[in-house]
Protein backbone atom coordinates (compact mmCIF):
# COMPACT_ATOMS: atom_id res chain seq x y z
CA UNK A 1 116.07 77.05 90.38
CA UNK A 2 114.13 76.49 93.40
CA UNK A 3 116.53 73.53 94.17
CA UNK A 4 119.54 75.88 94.57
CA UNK A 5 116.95 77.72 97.07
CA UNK A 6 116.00 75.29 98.99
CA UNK A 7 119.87 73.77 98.80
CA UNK A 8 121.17 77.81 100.61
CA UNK A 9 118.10 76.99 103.18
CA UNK A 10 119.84 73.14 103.72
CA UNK A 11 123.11 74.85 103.43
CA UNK A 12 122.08 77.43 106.29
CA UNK A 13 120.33 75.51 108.38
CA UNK A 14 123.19 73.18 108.82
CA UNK A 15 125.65 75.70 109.46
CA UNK A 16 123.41 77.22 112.05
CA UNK A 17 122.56 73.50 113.67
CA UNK A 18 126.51 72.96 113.60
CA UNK A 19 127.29 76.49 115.13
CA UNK A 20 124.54 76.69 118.13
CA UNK A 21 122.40 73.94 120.14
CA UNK A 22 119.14 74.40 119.36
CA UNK A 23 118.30 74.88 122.82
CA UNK A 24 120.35 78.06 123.33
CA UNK A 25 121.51 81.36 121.97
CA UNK A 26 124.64 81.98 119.84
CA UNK A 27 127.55 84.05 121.22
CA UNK A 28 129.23 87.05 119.95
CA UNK A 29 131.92 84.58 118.43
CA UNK A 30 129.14 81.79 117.02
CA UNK A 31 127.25 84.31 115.34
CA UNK A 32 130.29 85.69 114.28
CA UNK A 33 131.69 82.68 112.60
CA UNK A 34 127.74 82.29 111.56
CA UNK A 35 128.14 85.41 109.84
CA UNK A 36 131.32 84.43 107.95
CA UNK A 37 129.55 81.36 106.96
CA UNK A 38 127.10 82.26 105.33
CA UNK A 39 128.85 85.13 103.29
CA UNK A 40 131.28 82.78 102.46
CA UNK A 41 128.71 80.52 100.89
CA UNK A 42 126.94 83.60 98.97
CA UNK A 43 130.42 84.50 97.53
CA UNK A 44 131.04 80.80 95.78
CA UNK A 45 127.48 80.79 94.47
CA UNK A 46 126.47 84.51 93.96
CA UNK A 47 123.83 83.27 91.68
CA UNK A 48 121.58 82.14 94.57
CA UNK A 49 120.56 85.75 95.52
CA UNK A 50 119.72 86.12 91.79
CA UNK A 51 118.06 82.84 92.18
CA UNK A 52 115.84 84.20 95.42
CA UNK A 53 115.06 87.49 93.59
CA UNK A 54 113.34 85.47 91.24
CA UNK A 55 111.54 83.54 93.26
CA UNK A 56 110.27 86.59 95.15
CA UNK A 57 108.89 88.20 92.11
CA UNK A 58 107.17 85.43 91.25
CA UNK A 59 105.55 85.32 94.78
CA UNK A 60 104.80 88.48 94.84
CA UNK A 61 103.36 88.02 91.25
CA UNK A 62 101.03 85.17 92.41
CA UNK A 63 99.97 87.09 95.52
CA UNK A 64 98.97 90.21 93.34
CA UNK A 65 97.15 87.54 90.65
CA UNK A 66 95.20 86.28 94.02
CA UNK A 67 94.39 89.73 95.20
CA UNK A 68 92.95 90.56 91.73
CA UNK A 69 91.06 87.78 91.47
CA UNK A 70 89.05 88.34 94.68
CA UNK A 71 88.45 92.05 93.70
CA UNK A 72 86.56 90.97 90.49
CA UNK A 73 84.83 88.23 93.16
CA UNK A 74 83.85 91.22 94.85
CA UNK A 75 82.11 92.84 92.11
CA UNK A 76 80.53 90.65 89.66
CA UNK A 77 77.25 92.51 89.10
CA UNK A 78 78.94 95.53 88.88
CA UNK A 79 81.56 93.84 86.21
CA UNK A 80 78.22 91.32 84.29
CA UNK A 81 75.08 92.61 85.72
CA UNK A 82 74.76 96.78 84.32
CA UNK A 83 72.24 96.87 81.26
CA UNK A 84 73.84 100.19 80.45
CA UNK A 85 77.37 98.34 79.59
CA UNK A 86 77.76 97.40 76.34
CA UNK A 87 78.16 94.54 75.21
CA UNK A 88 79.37 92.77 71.59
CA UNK A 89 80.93 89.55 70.40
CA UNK A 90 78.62 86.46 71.76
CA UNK A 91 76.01 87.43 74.43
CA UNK A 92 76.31 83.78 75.96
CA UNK A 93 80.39 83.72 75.70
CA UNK A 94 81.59 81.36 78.43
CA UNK A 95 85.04 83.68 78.39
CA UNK A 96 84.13 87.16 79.01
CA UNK A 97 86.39 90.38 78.44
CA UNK A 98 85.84 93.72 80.09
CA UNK A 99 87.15 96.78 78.84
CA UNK A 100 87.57 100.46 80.62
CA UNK A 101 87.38 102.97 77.68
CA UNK A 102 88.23 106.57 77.16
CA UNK A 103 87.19 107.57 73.79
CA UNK A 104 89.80 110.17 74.04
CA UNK A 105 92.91 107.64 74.87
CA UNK A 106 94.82 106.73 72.23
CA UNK A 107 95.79 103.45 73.52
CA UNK A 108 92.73 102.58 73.79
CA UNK A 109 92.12 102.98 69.89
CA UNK A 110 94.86 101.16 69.49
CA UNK A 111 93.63 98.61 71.46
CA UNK A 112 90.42 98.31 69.24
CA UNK A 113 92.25 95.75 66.31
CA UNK A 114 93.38 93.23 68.61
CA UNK A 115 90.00 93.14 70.71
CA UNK A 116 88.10 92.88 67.61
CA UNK A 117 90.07 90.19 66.30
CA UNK A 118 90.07 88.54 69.55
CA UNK A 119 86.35 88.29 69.50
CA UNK A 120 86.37 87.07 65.36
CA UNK A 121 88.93 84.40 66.29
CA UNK A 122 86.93 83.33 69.55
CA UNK A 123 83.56 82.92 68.92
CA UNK A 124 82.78 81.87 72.67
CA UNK A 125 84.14 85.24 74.21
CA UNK A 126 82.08 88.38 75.05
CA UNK A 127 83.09 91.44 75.46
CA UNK A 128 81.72 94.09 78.05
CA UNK A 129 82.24 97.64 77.81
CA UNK A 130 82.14 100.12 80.55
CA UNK A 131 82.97 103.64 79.13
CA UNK A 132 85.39 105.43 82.00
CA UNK A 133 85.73 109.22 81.01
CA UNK A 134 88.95 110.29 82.72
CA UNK A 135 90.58 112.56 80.00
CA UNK A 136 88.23 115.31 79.97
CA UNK A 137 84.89 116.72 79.77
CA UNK A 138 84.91 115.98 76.00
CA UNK A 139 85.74 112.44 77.02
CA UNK A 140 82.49 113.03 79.09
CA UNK A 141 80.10 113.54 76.33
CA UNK A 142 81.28 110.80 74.38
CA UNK A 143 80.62 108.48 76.70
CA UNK A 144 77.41 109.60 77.78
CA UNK A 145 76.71 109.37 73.65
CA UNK A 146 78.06 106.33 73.65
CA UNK A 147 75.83 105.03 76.25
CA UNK A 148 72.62 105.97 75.11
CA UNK A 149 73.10 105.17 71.23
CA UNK A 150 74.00 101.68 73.10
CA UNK A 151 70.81 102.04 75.34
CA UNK A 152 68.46 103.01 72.28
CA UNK A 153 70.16 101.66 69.14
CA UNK A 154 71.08 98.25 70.16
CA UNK A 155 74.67 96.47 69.60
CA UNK A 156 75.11 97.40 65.60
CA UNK A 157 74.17 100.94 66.36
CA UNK A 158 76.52 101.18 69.49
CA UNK A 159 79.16 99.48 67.24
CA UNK A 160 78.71 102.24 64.27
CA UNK A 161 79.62 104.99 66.64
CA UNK A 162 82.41 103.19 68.54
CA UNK A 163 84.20 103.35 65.25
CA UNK A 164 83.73 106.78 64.23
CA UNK A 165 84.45 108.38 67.76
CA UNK A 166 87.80 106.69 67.36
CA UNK A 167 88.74 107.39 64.47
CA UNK A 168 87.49 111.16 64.06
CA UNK A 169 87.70 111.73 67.68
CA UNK A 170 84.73 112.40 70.11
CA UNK A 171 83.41 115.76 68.94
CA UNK A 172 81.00 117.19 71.64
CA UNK A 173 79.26 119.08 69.20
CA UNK A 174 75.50 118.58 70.01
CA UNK A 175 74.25 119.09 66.60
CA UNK A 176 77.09 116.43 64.64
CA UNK A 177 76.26 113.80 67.72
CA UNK A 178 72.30 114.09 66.63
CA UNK A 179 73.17 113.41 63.25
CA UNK A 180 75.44 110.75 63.87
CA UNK A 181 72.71 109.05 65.41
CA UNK A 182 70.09 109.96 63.10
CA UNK A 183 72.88 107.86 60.64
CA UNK A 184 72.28 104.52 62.32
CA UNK A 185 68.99 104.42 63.09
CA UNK A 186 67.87 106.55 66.71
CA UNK A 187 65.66 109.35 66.86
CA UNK A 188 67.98 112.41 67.73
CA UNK A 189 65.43 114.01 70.12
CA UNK A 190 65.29 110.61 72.06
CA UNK A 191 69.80 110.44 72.28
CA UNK A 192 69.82 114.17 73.42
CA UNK A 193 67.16 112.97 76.13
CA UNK A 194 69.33 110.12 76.99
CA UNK A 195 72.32 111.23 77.29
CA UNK A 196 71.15 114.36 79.92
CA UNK A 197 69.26 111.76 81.77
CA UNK A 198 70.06 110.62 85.20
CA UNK A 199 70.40 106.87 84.76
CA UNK A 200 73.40 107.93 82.42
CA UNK A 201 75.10 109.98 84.43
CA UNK A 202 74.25 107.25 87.01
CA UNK A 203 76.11 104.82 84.99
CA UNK A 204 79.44 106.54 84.18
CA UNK A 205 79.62 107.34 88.03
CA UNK A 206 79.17 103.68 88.35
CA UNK A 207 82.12 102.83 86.00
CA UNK A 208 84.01 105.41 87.74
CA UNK A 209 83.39 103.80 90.92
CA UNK A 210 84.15 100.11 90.03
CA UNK A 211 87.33 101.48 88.24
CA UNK A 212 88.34 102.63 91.66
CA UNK A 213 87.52 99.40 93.19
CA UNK A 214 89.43 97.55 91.25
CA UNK A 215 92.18 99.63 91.10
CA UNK A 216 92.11 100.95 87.48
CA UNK A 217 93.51 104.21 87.18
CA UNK A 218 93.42 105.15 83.51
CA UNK A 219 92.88 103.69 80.48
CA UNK A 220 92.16 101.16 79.00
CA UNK A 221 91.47 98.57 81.85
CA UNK A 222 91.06 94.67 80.93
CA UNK A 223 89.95 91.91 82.57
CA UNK A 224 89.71 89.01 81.15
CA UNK A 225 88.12 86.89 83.48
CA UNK A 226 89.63 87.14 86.83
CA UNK A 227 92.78 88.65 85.33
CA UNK A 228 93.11 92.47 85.65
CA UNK A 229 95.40 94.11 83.23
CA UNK A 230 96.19 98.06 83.52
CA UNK A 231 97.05 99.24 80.30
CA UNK A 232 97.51 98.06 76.90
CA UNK A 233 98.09 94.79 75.90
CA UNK A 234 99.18 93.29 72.69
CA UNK A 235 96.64 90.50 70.90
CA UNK A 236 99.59 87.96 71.41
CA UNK A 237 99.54 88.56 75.07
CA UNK A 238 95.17 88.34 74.91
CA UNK A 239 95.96 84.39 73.22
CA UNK A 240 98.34 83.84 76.38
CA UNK A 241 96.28 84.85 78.91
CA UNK A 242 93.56 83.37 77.55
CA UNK A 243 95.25 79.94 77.42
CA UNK A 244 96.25 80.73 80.91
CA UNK A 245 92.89 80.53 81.73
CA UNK A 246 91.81 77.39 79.76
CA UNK A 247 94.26 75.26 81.76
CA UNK A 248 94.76 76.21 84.82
């Protein structure tokens, strides 16, 4: 493909060269015949333009892959270094996944399946949570939950809850949320604490903040890696950009 490119460039370059020293302008009638030239040459091989369409995308592709990259470069203790984030699959993973949650977003259930059997079938990836309420003040409380069963009950407990504020839906009920925790293990009295405590509300205003940063609007956000993905992606597309990363 890039041949045929390079060929029109050729192709071009030798029609100017033939029409016009290089040493001075064209007239009306060179860049006339110029003209004619070169649409002459796009009519017998139309599929060049299709050709350089390509090509740009793929530019532009790369360019937005670079940009991306040096945003996460830009905030790597944000992204690894919060205590706050959750974090499940292998704590020492040399491949690490980040994910931008809304317990509210239905995608992001949906998304749950493939992450978790992303982390079963790679036992050196990690995965980092950072819970991003954008759908609500419901979608507030469940994070802030969330966060401090993580904060207080540890990854199992954390895990427990994930599951059932997905698949009842986040009920902001104070009363079911203390029971919920009393159900895997953390003293209700201590979540209700937690969860009204500044370092929490610190935390989601964190997320929100790094979500903004990197240019995550809703939800859910990946990265895995370097590679930002907005939106939902299926687990064969997590295996591809994973091998992406392996050998490049």
């Amino acid at each position: 493909m890039r041949k045929r490119i390079y060929g029109l460039a050729t192709a071009l370059t030798l029609i100017y060269a033939g029409v016009v020293a290089a040493d001075t302008q064209m007239t009306a009638e060179e860049r006339t015949r110029f003209g004619a030239e070169v649409r002459a040459y796009l009519l017998e091989n139309p599929e060049v333009l299709e050709e350089a369409r390509q090509v740009l995308e793929e530019r532009r592709a790369a360019a937005a892959a670079e940009r991306d990259a040096q945003l996460v470069a830009d905030h790597l203790e944000e992204l690894y270094g919060d205590p706050l984030s959750p974090m499940l699959g292998n704590p020492d993973g040399t491949l690490t996944v980040v994910k931008f949650n809304d317990f509210n977003c239905g995608h992001c259930r949906a998304t749950e399946p493939d992450l978790a059997r992303f982390l079963e079938e790679n036992p050196d990836a990690r995965l980092i949570i950072k819970e991003f309420p954008v759908l609500g003040p419901q979608s507030v409380v469940a994070a802030s939950f969330a966060v401090a069963i993580w904060d207080l009950g540890g990854p199992e407990a954390y895990e427990a809850v994930k599951e059932r504020l997905f698949e009842d839906g986040p009920d902001p009920d104070a009363q079911a949320l203390r029971d919920m925790a009393a159900e895997v293990g953390v003293d209700p009295d201590a979540l209700t604490a937690r969860m009204g405590s500044e370092e929490v509300r610190a935390h989601l205003q964190r997320n929100v903040n790094l979500a903004a940063a990197l240019e995550i609007q809703g939800t859910p956000g990946l990265l895995f890696e370097d590679v930002i993905i907005r939106g939902r992606i299926p687990y064969e597309m997590m295996v591809q950009v994973r091998d992406h990363l392996k050998n490049r």
